[in-house]
PDB file of N, CA and C in Angstrom:
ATOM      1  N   UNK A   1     120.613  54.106 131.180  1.00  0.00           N
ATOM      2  CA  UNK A   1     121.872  53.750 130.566  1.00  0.00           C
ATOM      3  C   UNK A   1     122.945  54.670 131.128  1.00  0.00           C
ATOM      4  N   UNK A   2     124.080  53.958 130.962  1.00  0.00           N
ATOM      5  CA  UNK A   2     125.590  54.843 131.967  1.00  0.00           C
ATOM      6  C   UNK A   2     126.607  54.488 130.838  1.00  0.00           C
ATOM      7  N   UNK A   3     127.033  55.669 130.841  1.00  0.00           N
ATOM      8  CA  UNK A   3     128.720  55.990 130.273  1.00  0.00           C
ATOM      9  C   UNK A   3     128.687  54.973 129.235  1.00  0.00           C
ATOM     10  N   UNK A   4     127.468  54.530 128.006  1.00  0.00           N
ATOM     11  CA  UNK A   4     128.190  53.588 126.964  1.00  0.00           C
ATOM     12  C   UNK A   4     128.184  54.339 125.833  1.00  0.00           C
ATOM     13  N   UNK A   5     128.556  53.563 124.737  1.00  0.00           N
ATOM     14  CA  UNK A   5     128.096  53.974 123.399  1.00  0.00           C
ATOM     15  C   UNK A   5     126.927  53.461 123.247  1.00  0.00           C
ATOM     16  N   UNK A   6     126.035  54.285 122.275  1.00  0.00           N
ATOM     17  CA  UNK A   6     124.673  54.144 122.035  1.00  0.00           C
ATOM     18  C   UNK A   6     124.634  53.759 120.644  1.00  0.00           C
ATOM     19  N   UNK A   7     125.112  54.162 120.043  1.00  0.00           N
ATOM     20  CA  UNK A   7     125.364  53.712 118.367  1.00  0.00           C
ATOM     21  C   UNK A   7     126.488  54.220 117.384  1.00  0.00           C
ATOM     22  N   UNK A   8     126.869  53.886 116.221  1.00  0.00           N
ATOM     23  CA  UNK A   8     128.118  54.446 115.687  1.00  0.00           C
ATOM     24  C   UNK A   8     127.388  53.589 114.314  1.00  0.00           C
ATOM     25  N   UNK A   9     126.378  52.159 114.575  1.00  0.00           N
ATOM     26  CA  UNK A   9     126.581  51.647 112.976  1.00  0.00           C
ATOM     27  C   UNK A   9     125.289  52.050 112.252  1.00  0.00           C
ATOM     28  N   UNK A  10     124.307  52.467 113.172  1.00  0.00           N
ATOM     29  CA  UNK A  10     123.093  52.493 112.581  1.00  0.00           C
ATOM     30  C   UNK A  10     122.332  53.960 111.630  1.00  0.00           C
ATOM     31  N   UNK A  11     123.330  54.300 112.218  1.00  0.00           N
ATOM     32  CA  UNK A  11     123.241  55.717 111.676  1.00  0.00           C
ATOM     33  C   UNK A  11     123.737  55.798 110.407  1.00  0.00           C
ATOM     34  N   UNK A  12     123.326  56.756 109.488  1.00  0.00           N
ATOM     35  CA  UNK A  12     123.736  56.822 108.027  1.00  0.00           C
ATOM     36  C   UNK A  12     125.131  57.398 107.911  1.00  0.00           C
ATOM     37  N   UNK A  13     124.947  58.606 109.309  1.00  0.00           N
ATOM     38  CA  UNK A  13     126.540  59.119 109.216  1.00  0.00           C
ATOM     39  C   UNK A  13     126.913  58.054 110.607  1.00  0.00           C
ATOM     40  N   UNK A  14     128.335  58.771 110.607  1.00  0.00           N
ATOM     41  CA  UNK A  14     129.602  57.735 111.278  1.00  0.00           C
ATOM     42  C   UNK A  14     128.943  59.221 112.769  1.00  0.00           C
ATOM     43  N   UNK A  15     128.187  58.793 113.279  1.00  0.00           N
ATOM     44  CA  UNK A  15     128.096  59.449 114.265  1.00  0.00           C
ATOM     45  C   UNK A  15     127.977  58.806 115.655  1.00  0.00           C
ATOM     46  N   UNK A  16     128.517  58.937 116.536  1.00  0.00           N
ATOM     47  CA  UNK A  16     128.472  57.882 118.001  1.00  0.00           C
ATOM     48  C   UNK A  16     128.056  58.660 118.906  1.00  0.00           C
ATOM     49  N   UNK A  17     127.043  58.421 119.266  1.00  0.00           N
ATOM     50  CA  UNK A  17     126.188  59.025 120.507  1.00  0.00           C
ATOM     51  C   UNK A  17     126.337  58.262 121.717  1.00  0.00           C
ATOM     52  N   UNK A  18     126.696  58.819 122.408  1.00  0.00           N
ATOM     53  CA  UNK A  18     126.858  58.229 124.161  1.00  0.00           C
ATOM     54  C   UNK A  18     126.045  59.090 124.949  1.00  0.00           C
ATOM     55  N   UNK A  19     126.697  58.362 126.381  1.00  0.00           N
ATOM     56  CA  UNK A  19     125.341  58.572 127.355  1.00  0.00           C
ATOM     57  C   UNK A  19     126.518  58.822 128.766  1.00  0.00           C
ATOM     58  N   UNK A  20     126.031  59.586 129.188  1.00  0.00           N
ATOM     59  CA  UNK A  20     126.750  59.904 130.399  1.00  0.00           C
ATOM     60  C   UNK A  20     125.688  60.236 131.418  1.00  0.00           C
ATOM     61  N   UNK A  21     125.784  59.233 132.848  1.00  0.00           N
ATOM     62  CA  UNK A  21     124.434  59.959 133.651  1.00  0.00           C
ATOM     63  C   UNK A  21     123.380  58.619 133.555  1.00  0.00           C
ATOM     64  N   UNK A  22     122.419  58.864 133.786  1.00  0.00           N
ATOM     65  CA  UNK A  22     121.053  57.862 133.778  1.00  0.00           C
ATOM     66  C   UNK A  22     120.436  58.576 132.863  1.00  0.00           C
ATOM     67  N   UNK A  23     120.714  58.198 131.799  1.00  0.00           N
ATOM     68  CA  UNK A  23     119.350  58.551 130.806  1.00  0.00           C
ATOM     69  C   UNK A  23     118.761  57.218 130.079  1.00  0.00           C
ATOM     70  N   UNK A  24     117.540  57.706 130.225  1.00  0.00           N
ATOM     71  CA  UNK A  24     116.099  56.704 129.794  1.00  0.00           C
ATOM     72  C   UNK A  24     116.315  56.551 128.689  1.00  0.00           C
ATOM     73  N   UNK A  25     115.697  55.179 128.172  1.00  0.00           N
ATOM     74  CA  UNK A  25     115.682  54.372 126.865  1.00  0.00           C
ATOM     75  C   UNK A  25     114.867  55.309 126.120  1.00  0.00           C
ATOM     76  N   UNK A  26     113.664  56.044 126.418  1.00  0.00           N
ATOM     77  CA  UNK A  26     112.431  56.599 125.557  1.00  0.00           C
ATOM     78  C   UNK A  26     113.640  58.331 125.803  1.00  0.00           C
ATOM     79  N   UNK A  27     114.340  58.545 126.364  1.00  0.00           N
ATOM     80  CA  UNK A  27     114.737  60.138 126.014  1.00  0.00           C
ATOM     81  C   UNK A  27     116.260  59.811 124.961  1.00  0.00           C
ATOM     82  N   UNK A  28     116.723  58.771 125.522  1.00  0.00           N
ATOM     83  CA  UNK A  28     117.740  58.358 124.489  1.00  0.00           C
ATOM     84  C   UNK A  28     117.157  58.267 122.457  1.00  0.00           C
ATOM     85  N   UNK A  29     116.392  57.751 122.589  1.00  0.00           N
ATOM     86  CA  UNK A  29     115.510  57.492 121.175  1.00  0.00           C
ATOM     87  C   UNK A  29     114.967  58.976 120.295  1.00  0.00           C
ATOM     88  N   UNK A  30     114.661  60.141 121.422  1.00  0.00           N
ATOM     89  CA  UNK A  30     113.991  61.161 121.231  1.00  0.00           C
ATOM     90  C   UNK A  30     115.618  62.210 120.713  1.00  0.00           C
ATOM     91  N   UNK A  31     116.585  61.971 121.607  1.00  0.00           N
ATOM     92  CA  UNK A  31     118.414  62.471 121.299  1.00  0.00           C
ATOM     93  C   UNK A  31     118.475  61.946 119.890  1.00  0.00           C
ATOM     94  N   UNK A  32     118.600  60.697 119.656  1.00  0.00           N
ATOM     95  CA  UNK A  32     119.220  60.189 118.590  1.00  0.00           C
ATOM     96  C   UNK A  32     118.305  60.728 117.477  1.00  0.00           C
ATOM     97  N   UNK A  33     117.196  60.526 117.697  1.00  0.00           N
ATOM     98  CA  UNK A  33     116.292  61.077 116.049  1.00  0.00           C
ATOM     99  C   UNK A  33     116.404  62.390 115.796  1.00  0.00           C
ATOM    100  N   UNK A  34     116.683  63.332 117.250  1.00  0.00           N
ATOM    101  CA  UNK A  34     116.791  64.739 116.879  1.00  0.00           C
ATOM    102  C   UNK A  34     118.511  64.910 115.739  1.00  0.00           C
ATOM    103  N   UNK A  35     119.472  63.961 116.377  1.00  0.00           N
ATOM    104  CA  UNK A  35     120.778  63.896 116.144  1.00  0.00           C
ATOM    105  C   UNK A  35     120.453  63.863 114.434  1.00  0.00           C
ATOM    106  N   UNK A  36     119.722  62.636 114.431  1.00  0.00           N
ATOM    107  CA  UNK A  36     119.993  61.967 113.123  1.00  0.00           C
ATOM    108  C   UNK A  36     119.209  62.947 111.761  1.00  0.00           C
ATOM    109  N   UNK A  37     117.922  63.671 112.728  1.00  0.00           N
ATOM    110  CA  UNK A  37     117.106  64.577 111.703  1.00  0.00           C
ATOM    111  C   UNK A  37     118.264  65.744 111.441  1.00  0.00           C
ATOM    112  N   UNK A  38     119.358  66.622 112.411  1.00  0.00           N
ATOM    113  CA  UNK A  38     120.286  67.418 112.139  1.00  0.00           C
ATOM    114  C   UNK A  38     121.045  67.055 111.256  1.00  0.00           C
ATOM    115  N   UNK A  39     121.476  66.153 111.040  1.00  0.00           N
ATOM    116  CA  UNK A  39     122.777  65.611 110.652  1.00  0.00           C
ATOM    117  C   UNK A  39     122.672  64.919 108.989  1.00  0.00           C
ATOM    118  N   UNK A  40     121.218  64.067 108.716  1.00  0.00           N
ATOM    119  CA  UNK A  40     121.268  63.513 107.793  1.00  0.00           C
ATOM    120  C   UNK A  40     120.080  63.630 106.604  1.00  0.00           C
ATOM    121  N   UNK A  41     120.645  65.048 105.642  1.00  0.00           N
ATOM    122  CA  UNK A  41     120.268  65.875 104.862  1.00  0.00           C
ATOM    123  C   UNK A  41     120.844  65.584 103.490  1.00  0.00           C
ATOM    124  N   UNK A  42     120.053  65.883 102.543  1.00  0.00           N
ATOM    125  CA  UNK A  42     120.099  65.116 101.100  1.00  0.00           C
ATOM    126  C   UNK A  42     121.834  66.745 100.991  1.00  0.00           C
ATOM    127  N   UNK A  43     122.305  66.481 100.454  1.00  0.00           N
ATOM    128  CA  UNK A  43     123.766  67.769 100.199  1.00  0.00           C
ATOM    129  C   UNK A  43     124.775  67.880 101.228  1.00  0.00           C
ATOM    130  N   UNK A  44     124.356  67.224 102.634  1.00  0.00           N
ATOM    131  CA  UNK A  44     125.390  67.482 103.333  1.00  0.00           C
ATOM    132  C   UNK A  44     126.885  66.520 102.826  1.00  0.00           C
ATOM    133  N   UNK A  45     128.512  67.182 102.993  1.00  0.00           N
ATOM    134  CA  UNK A  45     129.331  66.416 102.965  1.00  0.00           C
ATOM    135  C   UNK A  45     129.336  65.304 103.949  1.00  0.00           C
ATOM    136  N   UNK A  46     130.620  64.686 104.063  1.00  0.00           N
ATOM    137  CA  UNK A  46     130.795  63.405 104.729  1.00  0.00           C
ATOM    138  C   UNK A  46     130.722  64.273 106.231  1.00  0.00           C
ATOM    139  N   UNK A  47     129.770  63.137 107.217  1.00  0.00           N
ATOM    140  CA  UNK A  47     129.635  63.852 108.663  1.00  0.00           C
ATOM    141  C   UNK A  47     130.069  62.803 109.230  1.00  0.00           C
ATOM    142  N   UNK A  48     130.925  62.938 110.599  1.00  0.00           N
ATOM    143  CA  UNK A  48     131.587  61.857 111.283  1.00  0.00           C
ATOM    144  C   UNK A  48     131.576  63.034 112.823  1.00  0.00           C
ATOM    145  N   UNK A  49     131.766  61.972 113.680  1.00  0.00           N
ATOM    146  CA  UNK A  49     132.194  62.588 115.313  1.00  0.00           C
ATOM    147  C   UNK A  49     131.390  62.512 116.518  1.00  0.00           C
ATOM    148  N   UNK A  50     131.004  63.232 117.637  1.00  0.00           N
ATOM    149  CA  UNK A  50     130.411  62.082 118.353  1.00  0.00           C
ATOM    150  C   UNK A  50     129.469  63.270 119.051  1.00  0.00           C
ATOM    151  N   UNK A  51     128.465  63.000 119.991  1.00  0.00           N
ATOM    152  CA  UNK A  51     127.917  63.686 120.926  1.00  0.00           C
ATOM    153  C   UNK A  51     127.315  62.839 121.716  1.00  0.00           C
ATOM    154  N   UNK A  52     127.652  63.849 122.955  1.00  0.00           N
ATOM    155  CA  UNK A  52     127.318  63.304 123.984  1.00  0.00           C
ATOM    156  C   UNK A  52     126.533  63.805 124.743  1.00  0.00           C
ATOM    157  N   UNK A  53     124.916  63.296 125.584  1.00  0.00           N
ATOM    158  CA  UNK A  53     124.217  63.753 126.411  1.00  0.00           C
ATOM    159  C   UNK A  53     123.981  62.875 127.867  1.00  0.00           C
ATOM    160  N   UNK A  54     124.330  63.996 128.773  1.00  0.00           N
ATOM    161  CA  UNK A  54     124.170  63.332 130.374  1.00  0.00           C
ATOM    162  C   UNK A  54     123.393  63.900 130.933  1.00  0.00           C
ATOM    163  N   UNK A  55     123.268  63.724 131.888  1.00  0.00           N
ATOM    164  CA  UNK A  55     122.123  63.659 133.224  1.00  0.00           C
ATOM    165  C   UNK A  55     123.229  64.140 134.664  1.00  0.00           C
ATOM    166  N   UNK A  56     123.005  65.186 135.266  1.00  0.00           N
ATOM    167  CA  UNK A  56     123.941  64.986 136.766  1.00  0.00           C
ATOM    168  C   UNK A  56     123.077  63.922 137.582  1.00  0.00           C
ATOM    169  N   UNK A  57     123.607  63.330 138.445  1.00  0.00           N
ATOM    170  CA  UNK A  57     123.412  62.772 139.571  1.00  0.00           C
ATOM    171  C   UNK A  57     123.013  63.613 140.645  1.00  0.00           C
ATOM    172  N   UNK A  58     123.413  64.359 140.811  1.00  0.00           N
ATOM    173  CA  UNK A  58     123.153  65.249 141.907  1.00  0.00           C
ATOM    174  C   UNK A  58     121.927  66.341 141.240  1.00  0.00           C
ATOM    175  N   UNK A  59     121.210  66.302 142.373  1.00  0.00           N
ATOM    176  CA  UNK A  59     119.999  67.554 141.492  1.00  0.00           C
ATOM    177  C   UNK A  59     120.427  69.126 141.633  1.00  0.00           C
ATOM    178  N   UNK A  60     120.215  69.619 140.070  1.00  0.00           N
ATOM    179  CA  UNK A  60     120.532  70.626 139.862  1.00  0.00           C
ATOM    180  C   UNK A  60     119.223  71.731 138.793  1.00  0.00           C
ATOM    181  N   UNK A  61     119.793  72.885 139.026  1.00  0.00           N
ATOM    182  CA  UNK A  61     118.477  73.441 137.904  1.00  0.00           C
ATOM    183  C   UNK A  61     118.712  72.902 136.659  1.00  0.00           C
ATOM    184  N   UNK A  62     120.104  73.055 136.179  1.00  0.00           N
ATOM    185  CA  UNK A  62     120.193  72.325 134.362  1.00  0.00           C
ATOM    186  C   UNK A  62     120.814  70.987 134.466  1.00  0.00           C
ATOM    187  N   UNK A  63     120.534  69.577 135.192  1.00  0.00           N
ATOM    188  CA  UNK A  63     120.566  68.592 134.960  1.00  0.00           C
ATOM    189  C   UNK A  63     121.254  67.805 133.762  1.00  0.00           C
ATOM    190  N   UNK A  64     120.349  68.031 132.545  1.00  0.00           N
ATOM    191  CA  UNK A  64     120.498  67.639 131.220  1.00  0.00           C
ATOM    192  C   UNK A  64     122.037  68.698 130.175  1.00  0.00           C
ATOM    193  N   UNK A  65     122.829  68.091 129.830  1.00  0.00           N
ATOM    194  CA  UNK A  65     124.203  68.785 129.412  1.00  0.00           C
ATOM    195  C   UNK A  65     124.189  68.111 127.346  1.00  0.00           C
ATOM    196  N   UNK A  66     124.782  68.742 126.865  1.00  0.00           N
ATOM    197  CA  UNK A  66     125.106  68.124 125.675  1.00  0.00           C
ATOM    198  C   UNK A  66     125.922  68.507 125.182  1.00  0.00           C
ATOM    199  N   UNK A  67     126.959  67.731 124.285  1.00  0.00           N
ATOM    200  CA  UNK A  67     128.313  68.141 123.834  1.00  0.00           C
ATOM    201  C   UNK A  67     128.498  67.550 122.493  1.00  0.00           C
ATOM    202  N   UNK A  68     128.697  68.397 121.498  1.00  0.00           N
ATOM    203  CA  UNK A  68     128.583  67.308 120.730  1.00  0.00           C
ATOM    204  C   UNK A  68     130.582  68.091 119.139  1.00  0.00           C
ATOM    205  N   UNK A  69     130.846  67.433 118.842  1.00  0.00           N
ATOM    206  CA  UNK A  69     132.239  67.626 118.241  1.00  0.00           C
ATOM    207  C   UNK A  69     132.033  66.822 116.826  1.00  0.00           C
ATOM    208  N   UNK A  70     131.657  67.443 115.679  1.00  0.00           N
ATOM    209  CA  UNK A  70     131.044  66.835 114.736  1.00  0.00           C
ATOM    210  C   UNK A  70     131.941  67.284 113.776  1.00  0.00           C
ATOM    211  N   UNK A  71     132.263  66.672 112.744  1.00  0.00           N
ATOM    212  CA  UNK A  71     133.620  67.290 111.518  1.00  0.00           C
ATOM    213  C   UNK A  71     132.155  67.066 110.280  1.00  0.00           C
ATOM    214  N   UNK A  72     132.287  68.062 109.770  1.00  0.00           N
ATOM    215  CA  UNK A  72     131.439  68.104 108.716  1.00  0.00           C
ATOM    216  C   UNK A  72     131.878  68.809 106.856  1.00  0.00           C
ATOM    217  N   UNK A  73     132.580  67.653 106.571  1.00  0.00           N
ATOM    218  CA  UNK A  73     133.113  67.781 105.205  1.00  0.00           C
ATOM    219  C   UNK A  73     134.673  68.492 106.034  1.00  0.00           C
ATOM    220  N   UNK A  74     135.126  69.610 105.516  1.00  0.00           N
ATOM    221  CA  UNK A  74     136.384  69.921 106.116  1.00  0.00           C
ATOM    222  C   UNK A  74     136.252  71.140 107.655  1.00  0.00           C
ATOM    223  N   UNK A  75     134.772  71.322 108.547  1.00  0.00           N
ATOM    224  CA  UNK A  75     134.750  72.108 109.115  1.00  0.00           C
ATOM    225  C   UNK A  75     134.546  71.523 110.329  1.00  0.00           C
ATOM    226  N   UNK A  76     135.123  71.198 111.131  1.00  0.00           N
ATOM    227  CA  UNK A  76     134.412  71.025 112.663  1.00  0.00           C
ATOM    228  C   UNK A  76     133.382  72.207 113.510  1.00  0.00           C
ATOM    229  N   UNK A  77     132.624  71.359 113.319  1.00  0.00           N
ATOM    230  CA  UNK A  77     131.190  71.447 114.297  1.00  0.00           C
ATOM    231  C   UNK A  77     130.951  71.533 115.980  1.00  0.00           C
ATOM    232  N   UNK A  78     131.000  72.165 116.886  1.00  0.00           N
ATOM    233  CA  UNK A  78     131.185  72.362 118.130  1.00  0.00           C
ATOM    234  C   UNK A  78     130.185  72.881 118.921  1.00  0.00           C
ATOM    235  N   UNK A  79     129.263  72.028 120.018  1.00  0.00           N
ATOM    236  CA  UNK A  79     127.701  72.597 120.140  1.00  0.00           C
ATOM    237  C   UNK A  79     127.760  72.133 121.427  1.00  0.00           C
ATOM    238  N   UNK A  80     127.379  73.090 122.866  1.00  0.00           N
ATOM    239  CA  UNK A  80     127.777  72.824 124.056  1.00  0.00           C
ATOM    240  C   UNK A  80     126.061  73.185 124.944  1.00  0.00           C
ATOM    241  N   UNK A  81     125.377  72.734 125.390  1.00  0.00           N
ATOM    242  CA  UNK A  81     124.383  72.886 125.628  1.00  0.00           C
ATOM    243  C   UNK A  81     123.656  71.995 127.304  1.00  0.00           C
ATOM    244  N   UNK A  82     123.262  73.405 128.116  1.00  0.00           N
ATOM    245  CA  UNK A  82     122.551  72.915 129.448  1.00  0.00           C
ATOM    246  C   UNK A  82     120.879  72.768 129.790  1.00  0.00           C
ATOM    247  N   UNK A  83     120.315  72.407 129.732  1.00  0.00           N
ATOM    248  CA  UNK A  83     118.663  72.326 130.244  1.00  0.00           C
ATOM    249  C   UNK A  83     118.533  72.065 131.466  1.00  0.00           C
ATOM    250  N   UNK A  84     117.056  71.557 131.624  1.00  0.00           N
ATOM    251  CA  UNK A  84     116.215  71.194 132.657  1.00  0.00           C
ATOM    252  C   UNK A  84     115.531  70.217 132.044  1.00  0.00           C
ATOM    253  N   UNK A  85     115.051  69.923 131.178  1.00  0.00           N
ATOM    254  CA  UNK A  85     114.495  68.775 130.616  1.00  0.00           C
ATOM    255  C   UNK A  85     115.270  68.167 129.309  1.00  0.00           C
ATOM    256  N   UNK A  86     114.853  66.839 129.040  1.00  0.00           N
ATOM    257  CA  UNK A  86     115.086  66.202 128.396  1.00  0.00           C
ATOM    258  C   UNK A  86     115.505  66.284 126.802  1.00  0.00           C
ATOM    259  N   UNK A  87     113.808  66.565 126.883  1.00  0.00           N
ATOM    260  CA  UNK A  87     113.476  66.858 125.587  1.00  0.00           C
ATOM    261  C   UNK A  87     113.706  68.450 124.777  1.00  0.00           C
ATOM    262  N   UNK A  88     113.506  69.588 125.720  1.00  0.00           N
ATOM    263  CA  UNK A  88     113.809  70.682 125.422  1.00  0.00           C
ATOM    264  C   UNK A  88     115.613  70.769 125.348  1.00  0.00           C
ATOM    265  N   UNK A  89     116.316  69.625 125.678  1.00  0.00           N
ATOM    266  CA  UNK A  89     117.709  69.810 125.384  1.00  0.00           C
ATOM    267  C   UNK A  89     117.758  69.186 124.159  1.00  0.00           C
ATOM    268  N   UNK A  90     117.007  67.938 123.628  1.00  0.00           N
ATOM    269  CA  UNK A  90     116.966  67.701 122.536  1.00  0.00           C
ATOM    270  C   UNK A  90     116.444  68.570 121.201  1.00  0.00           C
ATOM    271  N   UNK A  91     115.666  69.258 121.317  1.00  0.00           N
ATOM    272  CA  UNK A  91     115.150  70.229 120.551  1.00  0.00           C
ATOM    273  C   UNK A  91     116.246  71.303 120.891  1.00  0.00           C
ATOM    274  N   UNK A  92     116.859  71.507 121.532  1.00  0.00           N
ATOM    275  CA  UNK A  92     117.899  72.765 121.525  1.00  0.00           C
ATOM    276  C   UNK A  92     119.200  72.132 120.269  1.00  0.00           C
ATOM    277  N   UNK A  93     119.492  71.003 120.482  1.00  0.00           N
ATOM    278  CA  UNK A  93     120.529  70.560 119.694  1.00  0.00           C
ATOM    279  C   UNK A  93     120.421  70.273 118.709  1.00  0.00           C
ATOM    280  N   UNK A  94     118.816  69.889 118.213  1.00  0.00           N
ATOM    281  CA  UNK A  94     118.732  69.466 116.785  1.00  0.00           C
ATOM    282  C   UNK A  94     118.777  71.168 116.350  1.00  0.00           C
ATOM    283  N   UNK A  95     118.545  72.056 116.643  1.00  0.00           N
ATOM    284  CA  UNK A  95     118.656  73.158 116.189  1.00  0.00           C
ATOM    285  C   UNK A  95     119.646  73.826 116.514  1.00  0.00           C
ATOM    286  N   UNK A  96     120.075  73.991 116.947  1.00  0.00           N
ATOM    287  CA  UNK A  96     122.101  74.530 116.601  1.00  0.00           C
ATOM    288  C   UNK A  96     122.404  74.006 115.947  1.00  0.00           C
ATOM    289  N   UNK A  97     122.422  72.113 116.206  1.00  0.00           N
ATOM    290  CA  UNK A  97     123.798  71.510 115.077  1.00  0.00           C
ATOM    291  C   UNK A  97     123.458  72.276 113.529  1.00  0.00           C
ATOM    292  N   UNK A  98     121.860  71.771 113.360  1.00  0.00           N
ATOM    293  CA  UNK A  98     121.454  72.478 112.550  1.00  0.00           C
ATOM    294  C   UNK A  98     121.792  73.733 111.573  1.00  0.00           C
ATOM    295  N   UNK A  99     121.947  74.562 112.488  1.00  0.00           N
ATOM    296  CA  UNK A  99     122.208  75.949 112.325  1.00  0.00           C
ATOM    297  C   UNK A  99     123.726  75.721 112.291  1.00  0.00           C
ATOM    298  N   UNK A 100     124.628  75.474 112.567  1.00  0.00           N
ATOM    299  CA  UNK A 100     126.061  75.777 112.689  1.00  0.00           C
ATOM    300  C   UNK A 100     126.422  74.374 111.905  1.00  0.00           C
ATOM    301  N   UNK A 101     125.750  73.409 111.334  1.00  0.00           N
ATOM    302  CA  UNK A 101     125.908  72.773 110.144  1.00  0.00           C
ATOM    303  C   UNK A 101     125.740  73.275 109.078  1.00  0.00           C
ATOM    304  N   UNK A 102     124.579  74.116 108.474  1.00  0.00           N
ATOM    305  CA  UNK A 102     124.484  74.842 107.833  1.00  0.00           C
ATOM    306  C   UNK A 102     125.554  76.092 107.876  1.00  0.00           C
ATOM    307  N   UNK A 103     125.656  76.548 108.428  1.00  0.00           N
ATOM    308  CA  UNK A 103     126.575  77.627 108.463  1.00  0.00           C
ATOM    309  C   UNK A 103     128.240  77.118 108.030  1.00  0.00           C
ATOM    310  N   UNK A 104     128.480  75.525 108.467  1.00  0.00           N
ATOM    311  CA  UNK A 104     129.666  75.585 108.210  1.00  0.00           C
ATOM    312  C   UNK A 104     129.870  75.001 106.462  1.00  0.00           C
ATOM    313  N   UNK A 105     128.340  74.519 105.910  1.00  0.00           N
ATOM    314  CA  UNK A 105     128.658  73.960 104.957  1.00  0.00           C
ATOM    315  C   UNK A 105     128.670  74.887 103.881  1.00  0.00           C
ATOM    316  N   UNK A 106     127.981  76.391 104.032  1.00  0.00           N
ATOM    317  CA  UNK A 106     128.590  77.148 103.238  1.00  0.00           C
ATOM    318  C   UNK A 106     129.425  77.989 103.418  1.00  0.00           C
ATOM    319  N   UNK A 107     130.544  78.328 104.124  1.00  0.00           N
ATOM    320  CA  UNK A 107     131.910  78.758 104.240  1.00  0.00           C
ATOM    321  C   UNK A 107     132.483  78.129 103.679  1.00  0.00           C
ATOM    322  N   UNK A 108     133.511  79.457 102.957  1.00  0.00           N
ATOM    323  CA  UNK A 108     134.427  79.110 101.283  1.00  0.00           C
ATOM    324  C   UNK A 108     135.694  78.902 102.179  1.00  0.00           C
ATOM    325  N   UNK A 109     136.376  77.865 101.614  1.00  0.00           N
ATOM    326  CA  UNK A 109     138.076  77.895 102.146  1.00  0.00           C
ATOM    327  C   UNK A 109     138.041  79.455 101.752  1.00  0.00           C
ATOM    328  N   UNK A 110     138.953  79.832 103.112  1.00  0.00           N
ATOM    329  CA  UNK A 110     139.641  81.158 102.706  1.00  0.00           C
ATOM    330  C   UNK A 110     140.796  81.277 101.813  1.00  0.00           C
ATOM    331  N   UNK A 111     140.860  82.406 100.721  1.00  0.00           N
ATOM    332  CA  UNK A 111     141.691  82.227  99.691  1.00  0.00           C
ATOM    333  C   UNK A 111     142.956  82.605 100.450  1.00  0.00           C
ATOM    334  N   UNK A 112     144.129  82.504  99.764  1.00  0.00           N
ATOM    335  CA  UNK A 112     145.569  82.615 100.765  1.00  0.00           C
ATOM    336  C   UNK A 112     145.943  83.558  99.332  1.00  0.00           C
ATOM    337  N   UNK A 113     146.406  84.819 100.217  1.00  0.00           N
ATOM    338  CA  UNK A 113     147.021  85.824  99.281  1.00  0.00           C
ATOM    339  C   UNK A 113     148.790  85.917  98.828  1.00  0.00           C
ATOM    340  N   UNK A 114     149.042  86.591  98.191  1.00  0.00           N
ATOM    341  CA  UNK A 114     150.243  86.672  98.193  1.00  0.00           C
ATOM    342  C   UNK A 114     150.701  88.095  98.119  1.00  0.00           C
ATOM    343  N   UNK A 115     151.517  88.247  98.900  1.00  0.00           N
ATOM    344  CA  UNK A 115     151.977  89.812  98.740  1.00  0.00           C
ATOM    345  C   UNK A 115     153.276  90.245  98.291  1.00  0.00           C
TER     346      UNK A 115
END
């Protein structure tokens, strides 16, 4: 698959996964479930925004790239990630978003002082 959208309705959240590069139907499936296991947790707020995983064309040591720009309740989410394989980029991302989902869902608005 090249440069489409991969989904936006099937997902529980409003999340749109694309494809940049030649990536395979069976590594595309293995992205999205990692996406969807990060993302869709019994407490999380409303999650919306997109990520994206490509492939270079040209051979390189980290091939596999991921980007992903996720708004999660009032915090944007920002997760930038290079491999060599497929799947070890997928397992890298379900665990950041993870981690920096969590992290953003418990940060307190900062209080605004007055002096």
């Amino acid at each position: 698959m090249t440069d489409g959208d991969v989904s936006t309705q099937d997902m529980p959240v409003a999340v749109q996964v694309r494809t940049d590069g030649d990536v395979a139907d069976e590594a595309l499936a293995y992205f999205r479930a990692k996406v969807h296991a990060a993302l869709t947790r019994p407490g999380l707020p409303a999650v919306k925004g997109r990520v994206t995983i490509g492939r270079a064309a040209a051979h390189q040591v980290l091939p596999w790239s991921a980007g992903a720009d996720v708004r999660v309740g009032g915090h944007l989410v920002v997760v930038r990630l290079r491999e060599g394989d497929a799947h070890a980029l997928a397992d890298r991302l379900e665990e950041r978003l993870r981690a920096r989902v969590d992290r953003a869902v418990h940060l307190k608005p900062r209080e605004f002082r007055s002096r």
